[in-house]
Protein backbone atom coordinates (compact mmCIF):
# COMPACT_ATOMS: atom_id res chain seq x y z
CA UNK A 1 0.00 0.00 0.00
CA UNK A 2 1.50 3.51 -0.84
CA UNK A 3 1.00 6.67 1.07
CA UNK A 4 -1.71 8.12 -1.28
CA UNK A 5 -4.60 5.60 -0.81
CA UNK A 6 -4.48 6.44 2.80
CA UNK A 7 -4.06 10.33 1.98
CA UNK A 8 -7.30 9.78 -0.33
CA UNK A 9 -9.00 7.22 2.34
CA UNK A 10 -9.52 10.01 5.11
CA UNK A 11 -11.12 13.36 5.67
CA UNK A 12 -8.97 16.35 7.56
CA UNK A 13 -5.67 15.08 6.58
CA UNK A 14 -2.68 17.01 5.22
CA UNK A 15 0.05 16.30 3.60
CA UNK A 16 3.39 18.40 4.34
CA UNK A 17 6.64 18.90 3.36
CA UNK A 18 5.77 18.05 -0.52
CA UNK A 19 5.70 14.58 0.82
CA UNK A 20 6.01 11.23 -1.76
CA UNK A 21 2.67 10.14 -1.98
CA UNK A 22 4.31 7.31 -3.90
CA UNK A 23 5.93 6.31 -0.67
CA UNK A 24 5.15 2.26 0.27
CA UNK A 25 3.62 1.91 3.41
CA UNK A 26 4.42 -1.85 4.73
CA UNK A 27 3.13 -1.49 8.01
CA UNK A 28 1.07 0.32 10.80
CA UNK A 29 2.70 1.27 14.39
CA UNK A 30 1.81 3.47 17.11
CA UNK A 31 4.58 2.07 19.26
CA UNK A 32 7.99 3.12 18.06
CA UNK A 33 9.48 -0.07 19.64
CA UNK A 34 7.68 -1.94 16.99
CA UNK A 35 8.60 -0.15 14.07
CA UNK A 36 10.53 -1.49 11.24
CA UNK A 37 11.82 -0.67 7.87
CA UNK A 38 8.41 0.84 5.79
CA UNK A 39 6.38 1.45 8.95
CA UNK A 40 4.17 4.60 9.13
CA UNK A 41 4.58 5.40 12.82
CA UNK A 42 1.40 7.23 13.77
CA UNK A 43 2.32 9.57 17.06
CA UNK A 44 -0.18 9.33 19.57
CA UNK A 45 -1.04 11.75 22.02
CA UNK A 46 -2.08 9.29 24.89
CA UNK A 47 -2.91 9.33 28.03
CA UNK A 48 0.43 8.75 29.60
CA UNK A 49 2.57 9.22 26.63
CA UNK A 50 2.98 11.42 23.56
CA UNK A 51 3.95 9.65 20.71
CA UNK A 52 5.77 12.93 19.39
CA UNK A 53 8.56 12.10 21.90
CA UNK A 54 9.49 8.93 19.65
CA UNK A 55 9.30 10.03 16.29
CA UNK A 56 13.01 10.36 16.02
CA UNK A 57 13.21 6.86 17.21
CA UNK A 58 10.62 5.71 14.56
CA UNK A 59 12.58 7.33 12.09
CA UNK A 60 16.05 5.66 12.63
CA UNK A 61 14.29 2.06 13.27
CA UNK A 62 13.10 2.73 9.51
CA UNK A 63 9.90 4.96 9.24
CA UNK A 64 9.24 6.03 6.07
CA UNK A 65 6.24 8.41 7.11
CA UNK A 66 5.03 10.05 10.11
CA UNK A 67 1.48 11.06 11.64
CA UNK A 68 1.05 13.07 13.99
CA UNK A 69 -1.18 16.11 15.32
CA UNK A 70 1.69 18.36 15.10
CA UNK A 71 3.37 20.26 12.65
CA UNK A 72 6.84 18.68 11.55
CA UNK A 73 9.36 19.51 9.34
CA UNK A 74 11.11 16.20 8.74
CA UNK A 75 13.04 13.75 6.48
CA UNK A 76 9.92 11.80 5.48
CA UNK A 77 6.21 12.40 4.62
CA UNK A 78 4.56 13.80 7.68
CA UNK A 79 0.50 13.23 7.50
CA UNK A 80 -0.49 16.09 9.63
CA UNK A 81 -4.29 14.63 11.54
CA UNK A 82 -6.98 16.39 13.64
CA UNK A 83 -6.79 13.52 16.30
CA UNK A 84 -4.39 11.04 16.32
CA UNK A 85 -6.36 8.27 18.11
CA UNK A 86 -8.87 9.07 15.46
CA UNK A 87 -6.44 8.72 12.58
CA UNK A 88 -5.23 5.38 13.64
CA UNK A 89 -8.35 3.68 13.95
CA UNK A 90 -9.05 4.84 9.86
CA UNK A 91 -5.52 4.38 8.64
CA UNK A 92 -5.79 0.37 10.34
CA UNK A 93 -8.94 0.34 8.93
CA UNK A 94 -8.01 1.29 5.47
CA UNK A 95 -4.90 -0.94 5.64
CA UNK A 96 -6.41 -4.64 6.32
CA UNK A 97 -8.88 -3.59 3.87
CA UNK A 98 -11.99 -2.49 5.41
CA UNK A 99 -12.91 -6.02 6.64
CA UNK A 100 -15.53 -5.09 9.51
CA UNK A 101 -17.55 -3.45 6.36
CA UNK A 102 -18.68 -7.44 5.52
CA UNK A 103 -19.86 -8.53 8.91
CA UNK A 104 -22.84 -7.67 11.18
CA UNK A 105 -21.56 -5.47 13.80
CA UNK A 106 -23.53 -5.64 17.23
CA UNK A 107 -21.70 -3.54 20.27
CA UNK A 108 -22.09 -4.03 24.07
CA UNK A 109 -21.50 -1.40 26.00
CA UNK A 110 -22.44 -0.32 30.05
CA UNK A 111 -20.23 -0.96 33.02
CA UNK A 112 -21.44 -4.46 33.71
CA UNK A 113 -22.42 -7.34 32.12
CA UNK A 114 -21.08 -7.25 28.90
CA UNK A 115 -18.84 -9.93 28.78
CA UNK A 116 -22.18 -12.15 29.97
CA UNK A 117 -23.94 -10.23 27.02
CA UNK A 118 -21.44 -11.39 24.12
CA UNK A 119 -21.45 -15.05 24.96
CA UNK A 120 -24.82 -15.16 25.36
CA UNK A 121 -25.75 -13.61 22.07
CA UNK A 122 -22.76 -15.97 20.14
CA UNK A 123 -24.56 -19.11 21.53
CA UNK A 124 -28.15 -17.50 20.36
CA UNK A 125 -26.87 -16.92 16.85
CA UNK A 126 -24.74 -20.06 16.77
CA UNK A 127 -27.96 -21.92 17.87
CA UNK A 128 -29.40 -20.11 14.55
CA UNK A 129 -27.02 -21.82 12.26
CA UNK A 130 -25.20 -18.52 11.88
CA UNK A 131 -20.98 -18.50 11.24
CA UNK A 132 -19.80 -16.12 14.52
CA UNK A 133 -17.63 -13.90 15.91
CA UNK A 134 -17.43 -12.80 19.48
CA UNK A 135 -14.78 -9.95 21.09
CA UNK A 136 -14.48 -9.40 24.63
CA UNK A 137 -12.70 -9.25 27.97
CA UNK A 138 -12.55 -13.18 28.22
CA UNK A 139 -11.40 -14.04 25.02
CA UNK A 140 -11.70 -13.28 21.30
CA UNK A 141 -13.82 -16.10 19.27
CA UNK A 142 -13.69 -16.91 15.66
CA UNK A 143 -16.28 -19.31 14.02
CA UNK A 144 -15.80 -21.76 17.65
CA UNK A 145 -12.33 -20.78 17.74
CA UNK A 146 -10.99 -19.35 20.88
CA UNK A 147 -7.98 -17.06 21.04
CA UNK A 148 -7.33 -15.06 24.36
CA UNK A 149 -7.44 -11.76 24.55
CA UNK A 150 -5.81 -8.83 26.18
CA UNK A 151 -8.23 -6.20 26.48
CA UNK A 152 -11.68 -5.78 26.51
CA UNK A 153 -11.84 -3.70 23.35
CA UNK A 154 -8.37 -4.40 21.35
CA UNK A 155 -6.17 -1.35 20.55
CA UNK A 156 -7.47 -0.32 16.78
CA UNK A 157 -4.74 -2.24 14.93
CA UNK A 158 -5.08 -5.20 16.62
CA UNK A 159 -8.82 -5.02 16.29
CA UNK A 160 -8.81 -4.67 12.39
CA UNK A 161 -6.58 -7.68 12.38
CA UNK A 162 -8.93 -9.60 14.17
CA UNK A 163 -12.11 -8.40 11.76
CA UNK A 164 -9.61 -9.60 9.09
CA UNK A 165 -9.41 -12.95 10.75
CA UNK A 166 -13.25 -12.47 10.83
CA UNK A 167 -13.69 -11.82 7.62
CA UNK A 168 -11.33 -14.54 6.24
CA UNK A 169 -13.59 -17.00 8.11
CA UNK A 170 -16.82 -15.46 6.68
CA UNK A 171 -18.38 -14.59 10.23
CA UNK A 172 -21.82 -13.15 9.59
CA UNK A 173 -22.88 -11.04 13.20
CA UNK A 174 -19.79 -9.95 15.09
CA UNK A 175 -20.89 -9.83 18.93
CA UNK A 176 -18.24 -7.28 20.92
CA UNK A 177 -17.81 -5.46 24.10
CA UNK A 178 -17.24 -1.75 23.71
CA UNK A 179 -15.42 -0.03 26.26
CA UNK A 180 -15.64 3.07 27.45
CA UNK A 181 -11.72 3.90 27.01
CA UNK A 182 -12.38 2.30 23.36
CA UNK A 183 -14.96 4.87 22.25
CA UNK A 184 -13.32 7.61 24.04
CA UNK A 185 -9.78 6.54 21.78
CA UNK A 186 -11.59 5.76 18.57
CA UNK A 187 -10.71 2.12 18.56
CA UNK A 188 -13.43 0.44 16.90
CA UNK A 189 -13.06 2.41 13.45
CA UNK A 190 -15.51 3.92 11.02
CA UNK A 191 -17.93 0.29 9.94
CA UNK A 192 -20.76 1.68 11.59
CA UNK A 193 -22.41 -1.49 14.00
CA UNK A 194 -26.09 -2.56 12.86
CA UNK A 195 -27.16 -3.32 16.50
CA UNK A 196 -25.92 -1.56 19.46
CA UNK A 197 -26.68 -2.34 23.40
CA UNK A 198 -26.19 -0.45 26.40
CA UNK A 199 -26.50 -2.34 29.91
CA UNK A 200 -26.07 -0.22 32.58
CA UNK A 201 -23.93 2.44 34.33
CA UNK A 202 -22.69 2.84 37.21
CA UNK A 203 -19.11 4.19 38.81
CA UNK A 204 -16.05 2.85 37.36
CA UNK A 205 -13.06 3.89 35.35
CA UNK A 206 -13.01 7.71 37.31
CA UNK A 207 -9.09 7.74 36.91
CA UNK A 208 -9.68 8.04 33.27
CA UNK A 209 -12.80 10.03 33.02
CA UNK A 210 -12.44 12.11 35.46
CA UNK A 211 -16.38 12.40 36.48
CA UNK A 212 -19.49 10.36 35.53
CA UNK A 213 -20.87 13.03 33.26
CA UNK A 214 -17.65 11.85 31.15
CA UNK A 215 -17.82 8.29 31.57
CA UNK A 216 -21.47 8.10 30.36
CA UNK A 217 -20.57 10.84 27.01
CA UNK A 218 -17.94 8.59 26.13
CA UNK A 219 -20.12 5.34 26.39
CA UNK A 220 -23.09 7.74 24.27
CA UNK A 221 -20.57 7.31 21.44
CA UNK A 222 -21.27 3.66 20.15
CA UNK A 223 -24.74 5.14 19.94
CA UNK A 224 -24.18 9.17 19.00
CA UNK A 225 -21.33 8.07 16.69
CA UNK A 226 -20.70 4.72 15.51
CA UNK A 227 -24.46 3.00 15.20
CA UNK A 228 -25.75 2.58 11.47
CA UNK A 229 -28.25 5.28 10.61
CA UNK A 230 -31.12 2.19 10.41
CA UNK A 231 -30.17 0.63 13.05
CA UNK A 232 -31.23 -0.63 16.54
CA UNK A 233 -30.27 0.98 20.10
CA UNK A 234 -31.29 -1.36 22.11
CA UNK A 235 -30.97 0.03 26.49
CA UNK A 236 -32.06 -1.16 29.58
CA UNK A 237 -34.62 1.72 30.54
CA UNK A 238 -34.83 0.66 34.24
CA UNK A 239 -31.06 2.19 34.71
CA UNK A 240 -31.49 5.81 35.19
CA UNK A 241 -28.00 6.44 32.61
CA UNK A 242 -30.00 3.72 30.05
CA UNK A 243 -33.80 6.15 30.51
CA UNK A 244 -31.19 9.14 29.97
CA UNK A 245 -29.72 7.74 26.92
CA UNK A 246 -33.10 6.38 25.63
CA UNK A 247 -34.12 9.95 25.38
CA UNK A 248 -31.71 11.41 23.02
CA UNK A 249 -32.19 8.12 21.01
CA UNK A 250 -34.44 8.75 17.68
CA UNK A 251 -37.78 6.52 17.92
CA UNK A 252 -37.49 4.47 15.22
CA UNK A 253 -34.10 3.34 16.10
CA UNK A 254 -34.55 2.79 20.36
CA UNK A 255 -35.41 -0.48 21.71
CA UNK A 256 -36.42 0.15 25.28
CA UNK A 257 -36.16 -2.99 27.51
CA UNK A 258 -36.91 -2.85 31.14
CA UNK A 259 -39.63 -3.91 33.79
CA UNK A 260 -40.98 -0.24 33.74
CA UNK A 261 -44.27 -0.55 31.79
CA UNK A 262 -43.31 1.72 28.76
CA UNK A 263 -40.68 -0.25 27.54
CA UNK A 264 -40.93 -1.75 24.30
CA UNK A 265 -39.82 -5.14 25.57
CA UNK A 266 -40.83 -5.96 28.88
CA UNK A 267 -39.46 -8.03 31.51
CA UNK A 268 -42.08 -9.70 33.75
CA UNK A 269 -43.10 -12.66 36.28
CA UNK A 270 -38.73 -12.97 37.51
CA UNK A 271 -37.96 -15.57 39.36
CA UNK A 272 -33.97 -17.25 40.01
CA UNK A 273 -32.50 -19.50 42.48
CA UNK A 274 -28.64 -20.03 42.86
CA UNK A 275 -28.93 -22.27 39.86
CA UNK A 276 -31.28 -20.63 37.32
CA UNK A 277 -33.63 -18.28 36.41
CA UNK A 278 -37.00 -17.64 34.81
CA UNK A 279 -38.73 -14.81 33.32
CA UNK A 280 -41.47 -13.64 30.68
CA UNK A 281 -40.34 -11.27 27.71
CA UNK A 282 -43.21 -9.49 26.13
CA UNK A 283 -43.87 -6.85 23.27
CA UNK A 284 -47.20 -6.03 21.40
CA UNK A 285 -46.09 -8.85 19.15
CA UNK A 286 -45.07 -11.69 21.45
CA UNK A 287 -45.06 -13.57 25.00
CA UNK A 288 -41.75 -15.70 25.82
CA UNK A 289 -40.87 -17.41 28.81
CA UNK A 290 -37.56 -17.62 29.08
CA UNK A 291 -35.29 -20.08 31.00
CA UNK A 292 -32.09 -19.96 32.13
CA UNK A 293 -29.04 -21.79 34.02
CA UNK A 294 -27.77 -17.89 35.06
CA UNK A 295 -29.36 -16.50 37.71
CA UNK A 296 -29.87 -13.26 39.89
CA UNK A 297 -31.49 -10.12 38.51
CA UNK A 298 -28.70 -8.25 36.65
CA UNK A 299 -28.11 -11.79 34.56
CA UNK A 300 -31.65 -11.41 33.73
CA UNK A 301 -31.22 -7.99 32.06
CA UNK A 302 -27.88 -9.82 30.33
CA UNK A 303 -30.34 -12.59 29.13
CA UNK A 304 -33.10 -10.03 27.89
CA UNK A 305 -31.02 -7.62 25.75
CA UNK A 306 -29.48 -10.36 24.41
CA UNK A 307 -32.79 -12.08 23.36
CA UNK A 308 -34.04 -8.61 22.11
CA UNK A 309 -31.09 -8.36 19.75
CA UNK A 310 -30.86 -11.61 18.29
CA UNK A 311 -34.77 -11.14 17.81
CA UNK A 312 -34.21 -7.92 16.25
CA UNK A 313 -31.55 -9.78 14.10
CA UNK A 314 -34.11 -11.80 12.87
CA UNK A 315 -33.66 -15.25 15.16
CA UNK A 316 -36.59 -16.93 15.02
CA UNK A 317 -38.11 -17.78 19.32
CA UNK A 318 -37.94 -21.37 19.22
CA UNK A 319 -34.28 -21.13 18.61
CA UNK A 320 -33.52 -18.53 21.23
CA UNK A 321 -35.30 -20.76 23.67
CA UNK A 322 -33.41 -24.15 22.72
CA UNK A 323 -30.50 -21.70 22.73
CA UNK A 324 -30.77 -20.38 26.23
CA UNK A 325 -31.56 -24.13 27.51
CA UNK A 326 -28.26 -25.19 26.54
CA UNK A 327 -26.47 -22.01 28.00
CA UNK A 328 -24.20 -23.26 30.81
CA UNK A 329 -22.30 -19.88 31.96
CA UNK A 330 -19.90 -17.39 30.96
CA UNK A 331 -16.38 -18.65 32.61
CA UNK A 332 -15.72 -16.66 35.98
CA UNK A 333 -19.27 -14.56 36.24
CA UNK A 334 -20.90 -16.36 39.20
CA UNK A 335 -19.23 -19.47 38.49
CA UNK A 336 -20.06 -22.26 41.46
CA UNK A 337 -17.56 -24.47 42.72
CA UNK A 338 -18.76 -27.27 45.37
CA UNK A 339 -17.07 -28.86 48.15
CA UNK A 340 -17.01 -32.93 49.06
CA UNK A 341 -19.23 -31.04 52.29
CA UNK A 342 -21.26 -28.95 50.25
CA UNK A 343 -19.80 -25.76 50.58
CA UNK A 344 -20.87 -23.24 47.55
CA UNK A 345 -17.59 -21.07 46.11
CA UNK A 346 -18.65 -18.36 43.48
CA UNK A 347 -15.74 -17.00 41.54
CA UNK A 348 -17.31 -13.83 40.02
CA UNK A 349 -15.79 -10.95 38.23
CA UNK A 350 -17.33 -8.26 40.32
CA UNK A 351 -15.42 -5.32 40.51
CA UNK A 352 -17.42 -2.67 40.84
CA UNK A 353 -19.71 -0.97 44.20
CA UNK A 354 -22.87 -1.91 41.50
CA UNK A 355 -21.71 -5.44 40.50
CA UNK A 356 -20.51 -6.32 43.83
CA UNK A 357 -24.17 -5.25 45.13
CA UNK A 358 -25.82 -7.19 42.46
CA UNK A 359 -23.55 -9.97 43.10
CA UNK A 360 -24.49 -9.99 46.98
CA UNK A 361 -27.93 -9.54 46.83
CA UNK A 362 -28.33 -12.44 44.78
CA UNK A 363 -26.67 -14.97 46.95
CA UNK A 364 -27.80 -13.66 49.99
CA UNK A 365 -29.84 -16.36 51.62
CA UNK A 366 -32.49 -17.20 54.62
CA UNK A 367 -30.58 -18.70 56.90
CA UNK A 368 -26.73 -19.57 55.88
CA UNK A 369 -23.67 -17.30 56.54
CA UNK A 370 -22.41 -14.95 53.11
CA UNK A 371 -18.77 -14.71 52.99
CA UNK A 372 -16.96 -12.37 50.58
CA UNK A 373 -13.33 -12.19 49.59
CA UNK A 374 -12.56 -8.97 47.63
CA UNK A 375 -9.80 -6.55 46.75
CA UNK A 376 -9.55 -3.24 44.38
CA UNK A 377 -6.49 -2.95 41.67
CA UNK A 378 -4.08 -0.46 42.32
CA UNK A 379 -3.61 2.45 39.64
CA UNK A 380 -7.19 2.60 38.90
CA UNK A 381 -10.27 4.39 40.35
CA UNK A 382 -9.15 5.45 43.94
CA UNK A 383 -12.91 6.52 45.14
CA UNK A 384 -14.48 3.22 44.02
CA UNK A 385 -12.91 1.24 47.17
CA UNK A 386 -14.06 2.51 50.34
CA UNK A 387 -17.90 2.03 48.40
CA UNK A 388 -17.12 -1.58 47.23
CA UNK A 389 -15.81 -1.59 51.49
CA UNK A 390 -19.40 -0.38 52.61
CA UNK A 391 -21.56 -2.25 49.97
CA UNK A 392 -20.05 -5.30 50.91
CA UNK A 393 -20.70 -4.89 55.15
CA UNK A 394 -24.02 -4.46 54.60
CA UNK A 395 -24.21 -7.71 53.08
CA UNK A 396 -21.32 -10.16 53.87
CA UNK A 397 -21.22 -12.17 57.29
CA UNK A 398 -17.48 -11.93 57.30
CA UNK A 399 -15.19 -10.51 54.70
CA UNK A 400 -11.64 -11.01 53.23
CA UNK A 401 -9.98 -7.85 51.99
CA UNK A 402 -7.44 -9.17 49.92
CA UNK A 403 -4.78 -7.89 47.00
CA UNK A 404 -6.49 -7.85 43.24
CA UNK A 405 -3.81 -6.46 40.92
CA UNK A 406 -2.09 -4.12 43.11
CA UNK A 407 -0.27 -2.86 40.12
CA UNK A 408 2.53 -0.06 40.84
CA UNK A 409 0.56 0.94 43.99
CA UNK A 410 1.49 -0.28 47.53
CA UNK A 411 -0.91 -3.07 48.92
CA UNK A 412 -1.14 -1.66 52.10
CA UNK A 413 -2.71 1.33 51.05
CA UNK A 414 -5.09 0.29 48.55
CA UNK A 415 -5.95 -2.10 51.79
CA UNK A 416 -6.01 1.02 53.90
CA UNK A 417 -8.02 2.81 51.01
CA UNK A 418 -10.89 -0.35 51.17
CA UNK A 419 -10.50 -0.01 54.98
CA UNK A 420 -11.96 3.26 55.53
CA UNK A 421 -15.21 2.27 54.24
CA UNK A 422 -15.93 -0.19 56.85
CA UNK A 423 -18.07 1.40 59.81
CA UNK A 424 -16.61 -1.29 61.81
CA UNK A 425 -14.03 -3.93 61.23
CA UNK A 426 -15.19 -6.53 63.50
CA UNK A 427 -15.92 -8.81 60.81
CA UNK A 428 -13.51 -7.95 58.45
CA UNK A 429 -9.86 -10.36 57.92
CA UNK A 430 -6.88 -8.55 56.19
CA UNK A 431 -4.80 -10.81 53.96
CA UNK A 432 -3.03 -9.21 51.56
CA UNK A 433 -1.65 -12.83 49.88
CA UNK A 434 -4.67 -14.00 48.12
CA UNK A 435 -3.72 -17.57 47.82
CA UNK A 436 -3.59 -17.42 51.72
CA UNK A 437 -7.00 -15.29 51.76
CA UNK A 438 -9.00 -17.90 49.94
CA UNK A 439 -7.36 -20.78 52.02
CA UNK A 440 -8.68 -19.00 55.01
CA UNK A 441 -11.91 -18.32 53.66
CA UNK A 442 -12.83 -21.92 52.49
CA UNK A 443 -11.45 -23.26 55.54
CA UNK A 444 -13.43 -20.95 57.85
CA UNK A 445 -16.40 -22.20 56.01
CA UNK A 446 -19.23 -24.50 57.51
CA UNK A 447 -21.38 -26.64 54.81
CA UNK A 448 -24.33 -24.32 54.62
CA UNK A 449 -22.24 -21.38 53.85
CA UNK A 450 -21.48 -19.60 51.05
CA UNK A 451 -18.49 -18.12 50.00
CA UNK A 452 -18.29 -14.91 46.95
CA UNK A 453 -14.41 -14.71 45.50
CA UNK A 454 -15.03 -11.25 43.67
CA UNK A 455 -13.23 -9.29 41.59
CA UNK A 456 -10.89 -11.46 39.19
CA UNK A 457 -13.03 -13.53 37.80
CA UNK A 458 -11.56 -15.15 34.45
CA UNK A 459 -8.37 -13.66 34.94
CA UNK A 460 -5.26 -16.29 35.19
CA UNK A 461 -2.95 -12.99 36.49
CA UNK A 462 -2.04 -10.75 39.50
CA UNK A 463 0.08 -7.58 38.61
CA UNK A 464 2.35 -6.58 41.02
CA UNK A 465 4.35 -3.44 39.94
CA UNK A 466 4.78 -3.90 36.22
CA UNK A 467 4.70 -7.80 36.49
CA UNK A 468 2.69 -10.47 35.73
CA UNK A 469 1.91 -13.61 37.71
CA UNK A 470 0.18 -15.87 37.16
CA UNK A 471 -3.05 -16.62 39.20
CA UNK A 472 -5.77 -17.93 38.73
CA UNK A 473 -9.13 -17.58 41.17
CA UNK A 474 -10.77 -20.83 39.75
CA UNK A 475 -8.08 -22.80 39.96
CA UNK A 476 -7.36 -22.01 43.53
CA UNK A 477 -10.42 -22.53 44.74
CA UNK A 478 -10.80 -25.69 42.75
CA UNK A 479 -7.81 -26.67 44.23
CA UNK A 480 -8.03 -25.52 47.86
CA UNK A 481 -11.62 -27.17 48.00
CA UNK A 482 -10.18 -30.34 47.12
CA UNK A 483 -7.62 -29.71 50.58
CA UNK A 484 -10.09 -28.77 53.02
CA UNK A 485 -13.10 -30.22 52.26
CA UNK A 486 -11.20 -34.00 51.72
């Protein structure tokens, strides 16, 4: 590819210096320590970073172009852009070939349950008969194929290469998460996405967007900015950021799903135990009751949107039931592990004051003792922990605070952080190892209790400083279950 069909492929671009449009372009960076000979480095200005500060480097590793939001005066073409996040996103996208224009796009967005949302909608439409693709904070699937994945939105280049992958496997409906920090950064390119669902919204992610007012514009996007003119918004009305976005939705494009009577879709007649749930969806049109092996209240809303899109998508009922039957879980969201004894271990992902209320209220029983074993990463959200400390008192018997990716903070005082959210700490155990913290937990445990390990979930890694460890909540438990309960 030469310089000039990316010149020609995007808006509010400029070409200076009198640069060689002629010039071959061999490959895309953004990080100058993977640049080779023919790379266009494109110079972000990031969050931590500015990629200005490594052009030089870029050059002498064997640049042959440079974009950036500045104004340069350099040996080599220099594509002057408007926004540089922007600019990447298009110049991937132009670069593997437009492959996301092929596929079904259909975006998840909200603070929790998206990751629930995804695999739930890939089983629907794989029930169909229908060749998939999923993206997401677990892992990345192609037609059945799992790869793992690093992020819960990929960076833009990485993402084009994986809707190449897509496209070179013919996947018909893409299911994705949609981050927040993806939407904000301009990851997910310019193939606007036929179906797009919003969840909920609640505090998270502060560190980057500074206020909530920010947090919810930037999750707006997928629907403001990146949702085909015809097609479907489809938001959970009950949550008061979902009625908020609902209302700046146009009406032929919103599908409003919620228990309030004026939604479009209705929830009604919600039941769950610790093993499943059941519920009626119903329009003007229809009446299905719908079965499931998730349970608790918030998986409910994952199981309607999801049912509402593929319906909207043109799945026929029958299948969506049959598909929903077979459902057995998304891998570390509420995920039970039994003792010998019949102790009850949930590994859930929960990592939020919302989530971890959600999470609570739904295993809180009659009689039995609640344990939960949580922590907050370090270098994220500071205000988040003493809530997630407070939210879980009011519900948890006794408590672990333990470390979850302490990251370049100190342990102690993300523990000492969590701590001052406790009213009283006469319940609360502070063990900063985790493997330890989960020994003591399961081992405190009698056979009617139950015990919530929040906040890791899936993950197989703690992060202490800049490395990585691996760890793995289901394992351990799986493991130390096998120990105590023998």
């Amino acid at each position: 590819m030469n310089l000039e069909q990316i010149v020609v492929g995007i808006k509010n671009i400029l070409l200076e210096n009198n640069g060689n449009t002629a010039t071959e372009i061999s490959s895309i960076c953004c990080d100058s320590r993977k640049v080779v000979s023919g790379s266009l480095f494109i110079a972000i200005k990031g969050y931590q970073f500015d990629g200005d500060d490594f052009i030089g480097e870029a050059i002498q590793k064997g640049a042959v172009a440079i974009a950036s939001e500045s104004s340069l005066s350099l040996s080599v073409p220099c594509l002057k852009v408007s926004n540089s996040y922007q600019a990447l996103s298009k110049i991937a996208e132009i670069f593997y070939g437009e492959p996301a224009r092929e596929i079904d796009l259909i975006g998840v967005t909200g603070t929790n349950g998206k990751s629930s949302t995804v695999y739930i909608l890939d089983a629907i439409f794989s029930e169909a008969g229908i060749t998939t693709g999923m993206i997401g904070t677990i892992c990345n699937r192609i037609n059945g194929r799992d790869e793992k994945a690093s992020f819960t939105t990929p960076d833009a280049l990485s993402l084009q290469s994986i809707f190449s992958k897509m496209k070179e496997s013919n996947v018909e409906k893409l299911s994705m998460e949609v981050s927040s920090h993806a939407l904000a950064q301009y990851r997910v390119g310019s193939i606007p996405f036929k179906t797009a669902l919003f969840t909920n919204l609640s505090q998270d992610h502060l560190d980057y967007h500074k206020s909530m007012d920010c947090y919810f514009e930037a999750k707006r996007k997928l629907f403001s900015e990146f949702l085909h003119e015809s097609g479907k918004a489809i938001i959970n009305i009950d949550d008061d950021y979902g009625e908020k976005l609902a209302e700046s939705i146009d009406t032929f494009q919103l599908v409003s799903v919620g228990q309030e009577p004026e939604a479009y879709y209705r929830i009604a007649n919600i039941s769950y135990t610790r093993t499943h749930s059941e519920f009626t969806l119903v329009s003007k049109d229809l009446s299905l009751t719908l079965k499931t092996q998730l349970t608790g209240e918030f998986n409910i809303y994952n199981v309607a949107l999801s049912v509402v899109a593929a319906l909207e998508n043109g799945v026929q009922s029958e299948v969506i039931i049959r598909a929903l039957e077979n459902f057995k879980g998304v891998p570390g969201r509420l995920e039970l592990m039994l003792g010998k004894k019949g102790q009850r271990v949930f590994v859930d992902y929960a990592h939020t004051p919302d989530a971890l209320e959600k999470v609570l209220l739904t295993l809180k029983g009659k009689g039995e003792r609640l344990f939960c074993l949580f922590g907050c990463g370090g270098d994220r959200d500071k205000t988040k922990r003493p809530l997630m400390a407070s939210v879980v008192e009011k519900y948890a018997d006794k408590i672990w605070v333990t470390d979850d990716n302490p990251r370049t903070e100190e342990s102690a005082q993300i523990i000492e952080d969590i701590k001052a959210g406790f009213k009283t700490l006469e319940k609360v155990k502070v063990q900063a190892d985790r493997y330890k913290s989960i020994y003591e937990a399961i081992e405190d445990m009698n056979t009617e209790d139950v015990l919530l390990v929040a906040g890791k979930g899936h993950e197989d890694y703690q992060i202490y400083g800049n490395e990585k460890k691996y760890f793995c909540d289901r394992s351990v438990v799986k493991e130390i279950l096998e120990k105590v309960c023998a």
